[in-house]
N, C-alpha and C. Protein backbone atom coordinates (compact mmCIF):
# COMPACT_ATOMS: atom_id res chain seq x y z
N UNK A 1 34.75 139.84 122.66
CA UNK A 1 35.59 139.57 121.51
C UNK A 1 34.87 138.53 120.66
N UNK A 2 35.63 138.14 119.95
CA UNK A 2 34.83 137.19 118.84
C UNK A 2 35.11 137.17 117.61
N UNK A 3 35.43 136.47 117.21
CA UNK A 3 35.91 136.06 115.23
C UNK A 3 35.20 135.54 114.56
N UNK A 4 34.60 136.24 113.89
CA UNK A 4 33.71 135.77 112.45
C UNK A 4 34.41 135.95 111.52
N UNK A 5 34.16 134.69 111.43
CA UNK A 5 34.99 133.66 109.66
C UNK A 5 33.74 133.81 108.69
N UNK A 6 33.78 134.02 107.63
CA UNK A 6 33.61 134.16 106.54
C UNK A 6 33.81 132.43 106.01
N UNK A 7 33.14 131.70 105.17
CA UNK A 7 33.40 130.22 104.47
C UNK A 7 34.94 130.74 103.21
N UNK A 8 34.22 131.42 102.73
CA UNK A 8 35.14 131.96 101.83
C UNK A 8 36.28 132.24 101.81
N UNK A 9 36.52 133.04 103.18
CA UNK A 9 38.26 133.24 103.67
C UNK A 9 39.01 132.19 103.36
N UNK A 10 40.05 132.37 103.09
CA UNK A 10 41.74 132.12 103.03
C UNK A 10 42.28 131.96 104.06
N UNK A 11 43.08 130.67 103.80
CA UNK A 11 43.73 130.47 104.92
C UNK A 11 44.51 131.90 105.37
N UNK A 12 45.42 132.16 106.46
CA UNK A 12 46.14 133.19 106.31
C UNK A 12 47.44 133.02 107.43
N UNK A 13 48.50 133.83 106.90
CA UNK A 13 49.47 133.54 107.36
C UNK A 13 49.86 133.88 108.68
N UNK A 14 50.99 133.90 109.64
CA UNK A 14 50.87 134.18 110.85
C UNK A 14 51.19 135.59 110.99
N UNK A 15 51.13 136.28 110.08
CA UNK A 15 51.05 138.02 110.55
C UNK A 15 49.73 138.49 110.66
N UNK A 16 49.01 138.10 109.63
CA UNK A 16 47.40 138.44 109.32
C UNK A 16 46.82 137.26 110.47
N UNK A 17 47.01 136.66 111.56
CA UNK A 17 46.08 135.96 112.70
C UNK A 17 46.68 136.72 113.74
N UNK A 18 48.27 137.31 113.93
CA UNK A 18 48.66 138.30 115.03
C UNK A 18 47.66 139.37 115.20
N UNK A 19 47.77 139.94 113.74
CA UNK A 19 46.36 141.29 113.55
C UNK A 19 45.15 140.84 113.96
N UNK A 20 44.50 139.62 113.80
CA UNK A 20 43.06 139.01 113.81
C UNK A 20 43.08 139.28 115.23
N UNK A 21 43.87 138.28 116.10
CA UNK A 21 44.39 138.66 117.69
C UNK A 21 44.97 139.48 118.46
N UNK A 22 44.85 140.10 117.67
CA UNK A 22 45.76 141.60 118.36
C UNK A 22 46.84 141.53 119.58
N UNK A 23 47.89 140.47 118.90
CA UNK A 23 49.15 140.39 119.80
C UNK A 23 50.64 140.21 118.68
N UNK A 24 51.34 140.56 118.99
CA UNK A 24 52.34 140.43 118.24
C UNK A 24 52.71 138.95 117.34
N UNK A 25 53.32 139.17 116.31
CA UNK A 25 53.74 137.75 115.67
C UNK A 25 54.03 137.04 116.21
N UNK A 26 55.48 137.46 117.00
CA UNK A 26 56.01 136.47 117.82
C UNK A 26 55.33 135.26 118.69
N UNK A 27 54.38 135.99 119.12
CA UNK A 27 53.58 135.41 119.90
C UNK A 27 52.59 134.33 119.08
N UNK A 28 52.39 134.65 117.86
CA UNK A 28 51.69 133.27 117.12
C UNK A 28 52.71 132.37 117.21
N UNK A 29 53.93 133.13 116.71
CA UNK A 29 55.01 131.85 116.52
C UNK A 29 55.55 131.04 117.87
N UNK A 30 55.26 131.40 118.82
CA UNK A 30 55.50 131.16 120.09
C UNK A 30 54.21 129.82 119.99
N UNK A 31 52.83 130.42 119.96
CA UNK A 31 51.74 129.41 120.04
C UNK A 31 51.62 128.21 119.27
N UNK A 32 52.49 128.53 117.81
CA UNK A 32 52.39 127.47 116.98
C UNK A 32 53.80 126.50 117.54
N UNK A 33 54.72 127.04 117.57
CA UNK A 33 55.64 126.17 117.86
C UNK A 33 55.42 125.38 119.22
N UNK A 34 54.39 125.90 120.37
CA UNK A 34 54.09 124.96 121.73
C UNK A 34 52.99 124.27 121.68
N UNK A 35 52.06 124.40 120.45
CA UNK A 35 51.29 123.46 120.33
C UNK A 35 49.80 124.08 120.41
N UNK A 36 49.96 125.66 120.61
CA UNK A 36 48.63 126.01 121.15
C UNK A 36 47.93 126.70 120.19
N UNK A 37 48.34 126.56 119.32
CA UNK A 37 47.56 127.15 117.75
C UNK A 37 48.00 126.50 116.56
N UNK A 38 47.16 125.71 115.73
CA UNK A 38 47.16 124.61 114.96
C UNK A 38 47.67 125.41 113.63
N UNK A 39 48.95 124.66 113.07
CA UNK A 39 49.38 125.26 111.83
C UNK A 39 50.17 124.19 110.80
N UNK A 40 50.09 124.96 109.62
CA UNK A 40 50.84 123.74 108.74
C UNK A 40 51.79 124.78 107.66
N UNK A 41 52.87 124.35 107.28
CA UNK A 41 53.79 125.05 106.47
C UNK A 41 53.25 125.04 105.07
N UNK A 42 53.14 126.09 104.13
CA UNK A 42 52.93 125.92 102.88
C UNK A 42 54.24 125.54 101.95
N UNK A 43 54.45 125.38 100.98
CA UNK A 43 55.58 125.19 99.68
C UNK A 43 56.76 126.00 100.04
N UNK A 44 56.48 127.65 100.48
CA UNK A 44 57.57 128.28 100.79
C UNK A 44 58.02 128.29 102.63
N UNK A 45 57.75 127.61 102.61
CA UNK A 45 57.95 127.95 104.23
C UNK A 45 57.46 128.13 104.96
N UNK A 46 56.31 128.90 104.76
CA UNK A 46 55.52 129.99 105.57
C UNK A 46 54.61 129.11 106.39
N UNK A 47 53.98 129.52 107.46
CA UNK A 47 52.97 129.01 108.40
C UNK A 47 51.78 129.45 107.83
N UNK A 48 50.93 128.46 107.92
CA UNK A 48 49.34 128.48 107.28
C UNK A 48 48.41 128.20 108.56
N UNK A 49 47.70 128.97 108.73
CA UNK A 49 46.78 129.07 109.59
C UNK A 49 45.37 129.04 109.18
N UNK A 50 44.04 127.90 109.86
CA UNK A 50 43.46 127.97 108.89
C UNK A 50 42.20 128.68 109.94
N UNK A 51 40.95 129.81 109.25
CA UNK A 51 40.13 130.44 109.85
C UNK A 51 39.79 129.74 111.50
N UNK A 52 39.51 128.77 110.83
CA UNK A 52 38.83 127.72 111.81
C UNK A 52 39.82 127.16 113.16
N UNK A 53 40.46 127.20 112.75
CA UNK A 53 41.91 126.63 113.35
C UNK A 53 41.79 128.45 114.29
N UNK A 54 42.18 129.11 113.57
CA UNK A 54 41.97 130.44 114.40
C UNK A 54 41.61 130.90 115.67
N UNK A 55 39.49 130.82 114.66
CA UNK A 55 38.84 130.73 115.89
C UNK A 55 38.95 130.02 116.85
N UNK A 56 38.82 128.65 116.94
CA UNK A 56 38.89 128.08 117.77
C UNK A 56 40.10 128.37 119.10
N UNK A 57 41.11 128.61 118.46
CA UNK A 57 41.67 129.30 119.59
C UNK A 57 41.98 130.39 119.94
N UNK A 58 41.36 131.40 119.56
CA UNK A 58 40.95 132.43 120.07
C UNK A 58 40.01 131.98 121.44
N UNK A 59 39.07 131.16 121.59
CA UNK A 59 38.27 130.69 122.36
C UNK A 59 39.07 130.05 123.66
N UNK A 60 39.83 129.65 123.22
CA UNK A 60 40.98 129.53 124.66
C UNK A 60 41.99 130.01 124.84
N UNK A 61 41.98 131.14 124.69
CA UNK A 61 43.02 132.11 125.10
C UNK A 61 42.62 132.59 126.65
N UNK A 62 43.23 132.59 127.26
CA UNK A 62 43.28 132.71 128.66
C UNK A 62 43.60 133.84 129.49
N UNK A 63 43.05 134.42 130.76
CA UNK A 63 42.40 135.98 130.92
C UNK A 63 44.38 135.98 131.25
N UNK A 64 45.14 135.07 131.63
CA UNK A 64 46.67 135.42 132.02
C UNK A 64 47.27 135.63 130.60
N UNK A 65 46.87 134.95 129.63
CA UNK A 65 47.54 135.41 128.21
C UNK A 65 47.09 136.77 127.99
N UNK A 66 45.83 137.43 128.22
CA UNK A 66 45.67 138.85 127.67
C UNK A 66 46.32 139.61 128.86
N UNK A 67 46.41 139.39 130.05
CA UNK A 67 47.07 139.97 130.91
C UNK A 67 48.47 140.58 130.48
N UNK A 68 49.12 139.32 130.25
CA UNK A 68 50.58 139.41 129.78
C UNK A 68 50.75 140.20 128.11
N UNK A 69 50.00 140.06 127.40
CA UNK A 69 50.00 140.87 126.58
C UNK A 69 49.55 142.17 126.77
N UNK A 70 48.72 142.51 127.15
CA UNK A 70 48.84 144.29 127.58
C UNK A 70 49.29 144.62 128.87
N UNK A 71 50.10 143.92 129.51
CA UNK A 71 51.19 144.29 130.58
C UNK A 71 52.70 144.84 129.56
N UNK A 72 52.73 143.62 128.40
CA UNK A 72 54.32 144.04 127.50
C UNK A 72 53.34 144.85 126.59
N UNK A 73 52.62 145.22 126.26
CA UNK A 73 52.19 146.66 125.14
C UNK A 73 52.15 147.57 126.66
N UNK A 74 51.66 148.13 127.65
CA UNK A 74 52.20 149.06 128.85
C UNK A 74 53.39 149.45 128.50
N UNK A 75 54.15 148.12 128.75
CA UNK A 75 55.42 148.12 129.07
C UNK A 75 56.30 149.09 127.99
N UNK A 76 55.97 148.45 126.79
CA UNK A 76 56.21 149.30 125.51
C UNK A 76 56.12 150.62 125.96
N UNK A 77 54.85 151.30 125.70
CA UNK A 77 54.68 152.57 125.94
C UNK A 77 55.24 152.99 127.08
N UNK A 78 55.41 152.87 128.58
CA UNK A 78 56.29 153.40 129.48
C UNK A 78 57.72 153.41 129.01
N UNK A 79 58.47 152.65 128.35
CA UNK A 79 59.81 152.52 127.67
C UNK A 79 60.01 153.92 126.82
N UNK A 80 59.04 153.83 125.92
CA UNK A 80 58.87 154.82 124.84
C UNK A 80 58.65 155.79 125.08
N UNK A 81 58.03 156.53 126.43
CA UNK A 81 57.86 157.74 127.10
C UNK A 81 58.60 157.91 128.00
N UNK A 82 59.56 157.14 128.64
CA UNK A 82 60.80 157.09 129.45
C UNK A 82 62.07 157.80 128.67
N UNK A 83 62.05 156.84 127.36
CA UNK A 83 63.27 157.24 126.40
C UNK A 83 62.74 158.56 126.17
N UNK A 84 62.22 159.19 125.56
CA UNK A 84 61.70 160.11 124.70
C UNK A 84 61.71 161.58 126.09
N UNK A 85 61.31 160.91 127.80
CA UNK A 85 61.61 161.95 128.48
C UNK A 85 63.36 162.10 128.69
N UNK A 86 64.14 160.93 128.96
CA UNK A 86 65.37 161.08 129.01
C UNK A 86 66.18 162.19 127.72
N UNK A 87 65.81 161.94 126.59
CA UNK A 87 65.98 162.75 124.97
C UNK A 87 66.25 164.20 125.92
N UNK A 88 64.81 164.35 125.82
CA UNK A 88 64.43 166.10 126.25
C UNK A 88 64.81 166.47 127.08
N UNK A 89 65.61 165.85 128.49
CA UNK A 89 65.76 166.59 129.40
C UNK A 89 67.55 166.41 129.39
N UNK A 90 68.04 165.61 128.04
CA UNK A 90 69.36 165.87 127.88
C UNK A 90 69.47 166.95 126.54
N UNK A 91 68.71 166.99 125.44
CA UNK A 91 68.72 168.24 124.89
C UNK A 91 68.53 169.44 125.70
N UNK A 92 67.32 169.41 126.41
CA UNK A 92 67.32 170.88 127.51
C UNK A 92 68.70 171.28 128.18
N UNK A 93 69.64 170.06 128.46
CA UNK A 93 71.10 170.44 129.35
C UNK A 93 71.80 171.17 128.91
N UNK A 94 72.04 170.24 126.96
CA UNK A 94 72.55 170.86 126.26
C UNK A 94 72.56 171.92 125.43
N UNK A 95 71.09 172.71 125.48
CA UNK A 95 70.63 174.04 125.06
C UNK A 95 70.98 174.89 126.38
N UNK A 96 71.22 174.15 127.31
CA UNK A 96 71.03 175.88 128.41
C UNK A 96 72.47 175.87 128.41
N UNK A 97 73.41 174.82 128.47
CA UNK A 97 74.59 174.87 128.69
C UNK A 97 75.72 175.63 127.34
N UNK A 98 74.85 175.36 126.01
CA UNK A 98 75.17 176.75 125.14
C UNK A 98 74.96 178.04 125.68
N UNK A 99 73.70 178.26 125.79
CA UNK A 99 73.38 179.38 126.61
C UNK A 99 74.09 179.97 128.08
N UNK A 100 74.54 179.50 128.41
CA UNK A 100 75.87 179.52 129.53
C UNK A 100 77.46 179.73 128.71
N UNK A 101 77.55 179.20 128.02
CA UNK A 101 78.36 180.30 127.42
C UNK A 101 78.08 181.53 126.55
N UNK A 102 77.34 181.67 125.67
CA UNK A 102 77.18 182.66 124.89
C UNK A 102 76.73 183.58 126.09
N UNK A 103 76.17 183.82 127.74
CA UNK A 103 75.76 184.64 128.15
C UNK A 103 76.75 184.92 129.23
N UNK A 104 77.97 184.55 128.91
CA UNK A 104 79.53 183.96 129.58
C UNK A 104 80.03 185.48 129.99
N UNK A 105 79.72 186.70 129.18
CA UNK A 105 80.12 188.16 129.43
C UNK A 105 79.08 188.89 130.23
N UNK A 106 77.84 188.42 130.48
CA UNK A 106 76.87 188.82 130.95
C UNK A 106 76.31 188.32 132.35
N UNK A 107 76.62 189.40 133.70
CA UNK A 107 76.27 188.12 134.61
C UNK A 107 75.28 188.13 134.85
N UNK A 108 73.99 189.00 134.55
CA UNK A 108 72.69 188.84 134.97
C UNK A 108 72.04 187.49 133.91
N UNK A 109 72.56 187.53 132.40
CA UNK A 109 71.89 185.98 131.86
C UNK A 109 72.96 185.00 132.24
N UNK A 110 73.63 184.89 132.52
CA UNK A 110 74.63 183.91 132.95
C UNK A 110 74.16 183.49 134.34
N UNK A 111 73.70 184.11 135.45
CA UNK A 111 73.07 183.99 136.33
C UNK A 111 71.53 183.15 136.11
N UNK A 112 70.76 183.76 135.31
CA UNK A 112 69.88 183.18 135.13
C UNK A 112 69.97 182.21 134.42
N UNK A 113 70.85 181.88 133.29
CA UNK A 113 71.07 180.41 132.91
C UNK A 113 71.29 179.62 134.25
N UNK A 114 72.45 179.88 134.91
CA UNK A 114 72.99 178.68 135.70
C UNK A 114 71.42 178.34 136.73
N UNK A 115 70.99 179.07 137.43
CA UNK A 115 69.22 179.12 137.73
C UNK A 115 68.60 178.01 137.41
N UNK A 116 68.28 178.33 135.61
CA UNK A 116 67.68 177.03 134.48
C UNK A 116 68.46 176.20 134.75
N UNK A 117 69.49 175.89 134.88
CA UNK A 117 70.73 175.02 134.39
C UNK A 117 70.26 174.07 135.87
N UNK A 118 70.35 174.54 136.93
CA UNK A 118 70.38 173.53 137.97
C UNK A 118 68.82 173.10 138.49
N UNK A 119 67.50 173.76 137.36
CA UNK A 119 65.98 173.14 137.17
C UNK A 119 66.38 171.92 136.47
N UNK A 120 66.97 172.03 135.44
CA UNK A 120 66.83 171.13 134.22
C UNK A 120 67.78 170.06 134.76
N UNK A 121 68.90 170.30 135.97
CA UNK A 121 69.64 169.06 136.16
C UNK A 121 68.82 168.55 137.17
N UNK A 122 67.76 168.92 137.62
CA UNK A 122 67.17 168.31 138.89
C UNK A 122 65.86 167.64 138.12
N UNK A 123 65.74 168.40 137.00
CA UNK A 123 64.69 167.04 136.14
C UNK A 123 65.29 166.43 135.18
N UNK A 124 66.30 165.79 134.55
CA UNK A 124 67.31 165.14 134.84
C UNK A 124 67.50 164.24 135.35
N UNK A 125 67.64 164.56 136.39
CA UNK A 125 67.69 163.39 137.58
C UNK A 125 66.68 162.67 138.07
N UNK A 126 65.41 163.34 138.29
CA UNK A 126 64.41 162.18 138.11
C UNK A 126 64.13 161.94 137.38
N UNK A 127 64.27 161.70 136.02
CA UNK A 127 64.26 161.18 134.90
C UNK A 127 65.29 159.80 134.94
N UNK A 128 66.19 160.57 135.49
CA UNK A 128 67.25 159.24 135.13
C UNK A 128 67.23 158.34 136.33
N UNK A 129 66.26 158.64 137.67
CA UNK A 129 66.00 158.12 138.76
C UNK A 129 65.00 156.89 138.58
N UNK A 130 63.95 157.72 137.37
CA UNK A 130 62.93 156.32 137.23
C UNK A 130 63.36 155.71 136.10
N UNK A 131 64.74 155.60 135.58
CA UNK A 131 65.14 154.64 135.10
C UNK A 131 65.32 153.02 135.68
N UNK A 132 65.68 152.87 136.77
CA UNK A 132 65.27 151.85 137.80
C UNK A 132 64.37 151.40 137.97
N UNK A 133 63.09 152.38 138.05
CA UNK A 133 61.76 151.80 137.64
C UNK A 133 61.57 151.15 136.56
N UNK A 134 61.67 151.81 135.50
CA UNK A 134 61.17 151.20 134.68
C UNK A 134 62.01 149.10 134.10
N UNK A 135 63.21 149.22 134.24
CA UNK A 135 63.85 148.54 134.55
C UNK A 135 63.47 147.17 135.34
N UNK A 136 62.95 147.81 136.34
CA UNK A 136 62.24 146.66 137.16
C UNK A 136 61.06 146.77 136.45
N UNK A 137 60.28 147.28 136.42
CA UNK A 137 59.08 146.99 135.80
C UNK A 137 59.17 146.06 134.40
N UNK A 138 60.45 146.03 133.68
CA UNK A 138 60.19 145.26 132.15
C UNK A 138 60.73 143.92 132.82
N UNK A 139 61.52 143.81 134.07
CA UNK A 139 62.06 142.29 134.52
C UNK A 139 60.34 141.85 135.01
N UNK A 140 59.94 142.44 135.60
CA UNK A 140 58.30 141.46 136.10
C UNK A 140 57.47 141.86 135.08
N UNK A 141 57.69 142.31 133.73
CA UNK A 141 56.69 141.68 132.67
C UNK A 141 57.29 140.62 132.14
N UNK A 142 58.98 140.70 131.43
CA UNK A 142 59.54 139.45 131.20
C UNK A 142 59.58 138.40 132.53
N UNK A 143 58.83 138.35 133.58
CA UNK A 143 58.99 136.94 134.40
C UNK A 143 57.77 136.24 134.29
């Protein structure tokens, strides 16, 4: 890694040093408010961060700070592919379970719905099984 400053650069605010560091805002605002990244308020409010001020701590950022930051970006993405499998395998319920009635006069597709019907509740269920996982998994990134 490594930050090359430019003389010329601008100070910059704490969204544009999140991007420089590739960790969320919060997390500048977290650093500036504990002391671990040097900042000063401009006229409107805003936090001013200066290149130098930057780099320099970029240089002590610590292998448990990048840890913890791409443990909660993981974390993110397992959430986001958790939700997104839970979605689909409750739309799938609710498409076969139309299909269970409209095939309500018919017992050979009515048969074969209920078939689908008790695949899709058994993935489903492990879906909604590693909900617990994941669960635990976001309590030991937030600890």
């Amino acid at each position: 890694m490594g930050i090359v400053m430019d003389k010329d650069v601008m100070p910059m605010n704490a969204k544009e040093a999140a991007m420089i560091l590739g960790v969320h805002y919060k997390t500048i605002l977290n650093m500036i408010n504990d002391g671990r990244l040097a900042a000063t308020k401009n006229d409107s409010g805003d936090w001013v961060i200066s290149d130098s001020d930057l780099a320099a701590r970029e240089q002590r950022i610590t292998d448990k700070e990048f840890s913890a930051i791409y443990a909660h970006m993981a974390m993110k993405m397992i959430e986001k592919e958790h939700s997104r499998a839970v979605k689909s395998a409750r739309e799938e319920l609710t498409y076969i379970a139309r299909l269970i009635i409209k095939y309500a006069d018919n017992p050979n597709g009515f048969n074969q719905q209920i078939k689908r019907l008790q695949k899709a509740l058994e993935s489903y269920k492990a879906v909604e099984a590693f909900t617990q996982t994941v669960e635990s998994l976001r309590k030991q990134v937030d600890a």
